[in-house]
C-alpha atoms as a PDB file:
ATOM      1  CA  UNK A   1     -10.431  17.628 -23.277  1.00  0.00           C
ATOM      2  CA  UNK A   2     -12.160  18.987 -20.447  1.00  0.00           C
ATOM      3  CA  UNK A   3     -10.078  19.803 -17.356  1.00  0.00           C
ATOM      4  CA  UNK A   4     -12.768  18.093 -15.305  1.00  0.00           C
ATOM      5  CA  UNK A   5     -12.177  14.402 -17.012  1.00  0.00           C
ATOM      6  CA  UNK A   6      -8.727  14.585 -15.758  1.00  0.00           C
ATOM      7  CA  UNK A   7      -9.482  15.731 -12.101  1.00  0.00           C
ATOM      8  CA  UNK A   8     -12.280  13.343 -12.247  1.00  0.00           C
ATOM      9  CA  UNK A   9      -9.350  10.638 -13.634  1.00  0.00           C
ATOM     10  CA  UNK A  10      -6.885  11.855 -10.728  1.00  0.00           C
ATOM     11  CA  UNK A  11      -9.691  11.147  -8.297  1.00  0.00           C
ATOM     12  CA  UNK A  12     -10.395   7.693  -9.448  1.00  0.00           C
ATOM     13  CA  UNK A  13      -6.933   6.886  -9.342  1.00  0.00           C
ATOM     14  CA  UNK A  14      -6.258   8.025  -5.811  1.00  0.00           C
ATOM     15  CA  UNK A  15      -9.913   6.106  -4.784  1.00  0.00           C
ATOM     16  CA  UNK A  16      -8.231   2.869  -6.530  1.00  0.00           C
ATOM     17  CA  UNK A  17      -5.285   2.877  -4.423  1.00  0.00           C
ATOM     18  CA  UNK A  18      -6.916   3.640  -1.473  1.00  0.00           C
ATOM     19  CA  UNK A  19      -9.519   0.654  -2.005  1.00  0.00           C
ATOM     20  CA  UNK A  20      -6.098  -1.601  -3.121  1.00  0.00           C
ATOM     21  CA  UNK A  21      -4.660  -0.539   0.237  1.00  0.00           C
ATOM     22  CA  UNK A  22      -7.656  -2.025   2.621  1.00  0.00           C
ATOM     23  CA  UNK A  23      -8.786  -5.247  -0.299  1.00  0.00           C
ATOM     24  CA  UNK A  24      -6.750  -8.472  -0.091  1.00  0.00           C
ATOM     25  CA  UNK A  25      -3.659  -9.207  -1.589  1.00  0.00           C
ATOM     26  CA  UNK A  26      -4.575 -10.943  -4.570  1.00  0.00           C
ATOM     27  CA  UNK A  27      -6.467  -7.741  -6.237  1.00  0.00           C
ATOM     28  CA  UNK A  28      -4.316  -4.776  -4.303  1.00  0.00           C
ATOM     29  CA  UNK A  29      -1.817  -5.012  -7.597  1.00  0.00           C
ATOM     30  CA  UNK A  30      -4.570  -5.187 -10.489  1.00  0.00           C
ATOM     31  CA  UNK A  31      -6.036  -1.805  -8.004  1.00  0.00           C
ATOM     32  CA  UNK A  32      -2.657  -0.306  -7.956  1.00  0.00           C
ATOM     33  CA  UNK A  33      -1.731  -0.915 -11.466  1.00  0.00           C
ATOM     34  CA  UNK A  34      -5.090   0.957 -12.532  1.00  0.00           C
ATOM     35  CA  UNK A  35      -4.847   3.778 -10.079  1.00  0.00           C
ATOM     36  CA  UNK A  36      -1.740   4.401 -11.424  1.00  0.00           C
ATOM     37  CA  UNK A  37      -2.423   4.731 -14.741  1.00  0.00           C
ATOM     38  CA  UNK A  38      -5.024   6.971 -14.005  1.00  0.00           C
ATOM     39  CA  UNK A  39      -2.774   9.166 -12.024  1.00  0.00           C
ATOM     40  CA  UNK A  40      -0.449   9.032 -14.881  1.00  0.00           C
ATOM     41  CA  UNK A  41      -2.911   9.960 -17.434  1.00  0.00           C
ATOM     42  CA  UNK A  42      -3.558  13.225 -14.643  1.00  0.00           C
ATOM     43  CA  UNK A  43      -0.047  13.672 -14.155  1.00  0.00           C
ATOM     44  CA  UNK A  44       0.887  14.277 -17.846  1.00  0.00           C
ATOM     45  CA  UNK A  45      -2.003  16.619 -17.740  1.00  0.00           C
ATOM     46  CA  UNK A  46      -0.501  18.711 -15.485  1.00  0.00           C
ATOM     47  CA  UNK A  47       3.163  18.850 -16.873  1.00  0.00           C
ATOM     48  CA  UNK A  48       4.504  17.754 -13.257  1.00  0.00           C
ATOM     49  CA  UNK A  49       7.629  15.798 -14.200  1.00  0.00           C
ATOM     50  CA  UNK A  50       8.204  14.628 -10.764  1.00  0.00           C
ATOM     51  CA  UNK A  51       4.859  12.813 -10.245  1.00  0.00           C
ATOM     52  CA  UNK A  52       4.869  11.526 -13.774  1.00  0.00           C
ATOM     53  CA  UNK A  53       8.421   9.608 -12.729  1.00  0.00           C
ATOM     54  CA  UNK A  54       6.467   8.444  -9.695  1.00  0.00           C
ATOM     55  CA  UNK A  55       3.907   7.600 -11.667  1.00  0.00           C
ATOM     56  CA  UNK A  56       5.897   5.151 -13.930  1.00  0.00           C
ATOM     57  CA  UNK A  57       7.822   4.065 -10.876  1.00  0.00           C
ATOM     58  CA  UNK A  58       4.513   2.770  -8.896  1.00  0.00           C
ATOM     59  CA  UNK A  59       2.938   1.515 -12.127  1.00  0.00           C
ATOM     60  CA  UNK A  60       6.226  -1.134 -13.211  1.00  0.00           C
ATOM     61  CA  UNK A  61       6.728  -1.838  -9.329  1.00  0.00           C
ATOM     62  CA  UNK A  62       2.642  -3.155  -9.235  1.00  0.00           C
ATOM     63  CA  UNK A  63       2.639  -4.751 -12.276  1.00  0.00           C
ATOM     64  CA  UNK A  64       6.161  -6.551 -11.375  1.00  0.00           C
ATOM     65  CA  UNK A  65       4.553  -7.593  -8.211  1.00  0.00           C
ATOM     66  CA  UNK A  66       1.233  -8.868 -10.037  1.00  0.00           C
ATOM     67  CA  UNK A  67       3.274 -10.883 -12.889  1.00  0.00           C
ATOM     68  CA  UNK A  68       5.539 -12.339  -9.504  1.00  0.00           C
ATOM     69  CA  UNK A  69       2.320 -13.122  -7.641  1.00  0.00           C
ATOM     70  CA  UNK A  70       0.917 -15.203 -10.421  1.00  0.00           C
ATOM     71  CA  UNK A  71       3.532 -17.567 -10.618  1.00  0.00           C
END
């Protein structure tokens, strides 16, 4: 793949958070959750093992907080 899908991926995953950050609470996780996949996606890309673990981290911390929030 073309190195400018995953920057463009990396991008949309950082302007996800940021628009989870400033929305309301009920779509900030669904936000989160898809920001981080896409910085996961951009992560594995670039072999960095440390943001890859933060990666997984943030996405199973949203998605616990989005299956907690719908109950």
């Amino acid at each position: 793949m073309n190195i400018v899908v995953f920057k463009v991926l990396g991008a949309l995953g950082v302007l996800l958070i940021s628009i989870g950050i400033a929305t309301n609470k009920r779509s900030e996780n669904i936000l989160y959750l898809l920001g981080g996949i896409c910085l996961l996606i951009y992560s594995f890309y670039i072999k960095d093992i440390i943001f890859i673990v933060l990666q997984i981290i943030f996405i199973l911390s949203a998605g616990y907080a989005l299956i907690k929030n719908k109950k």
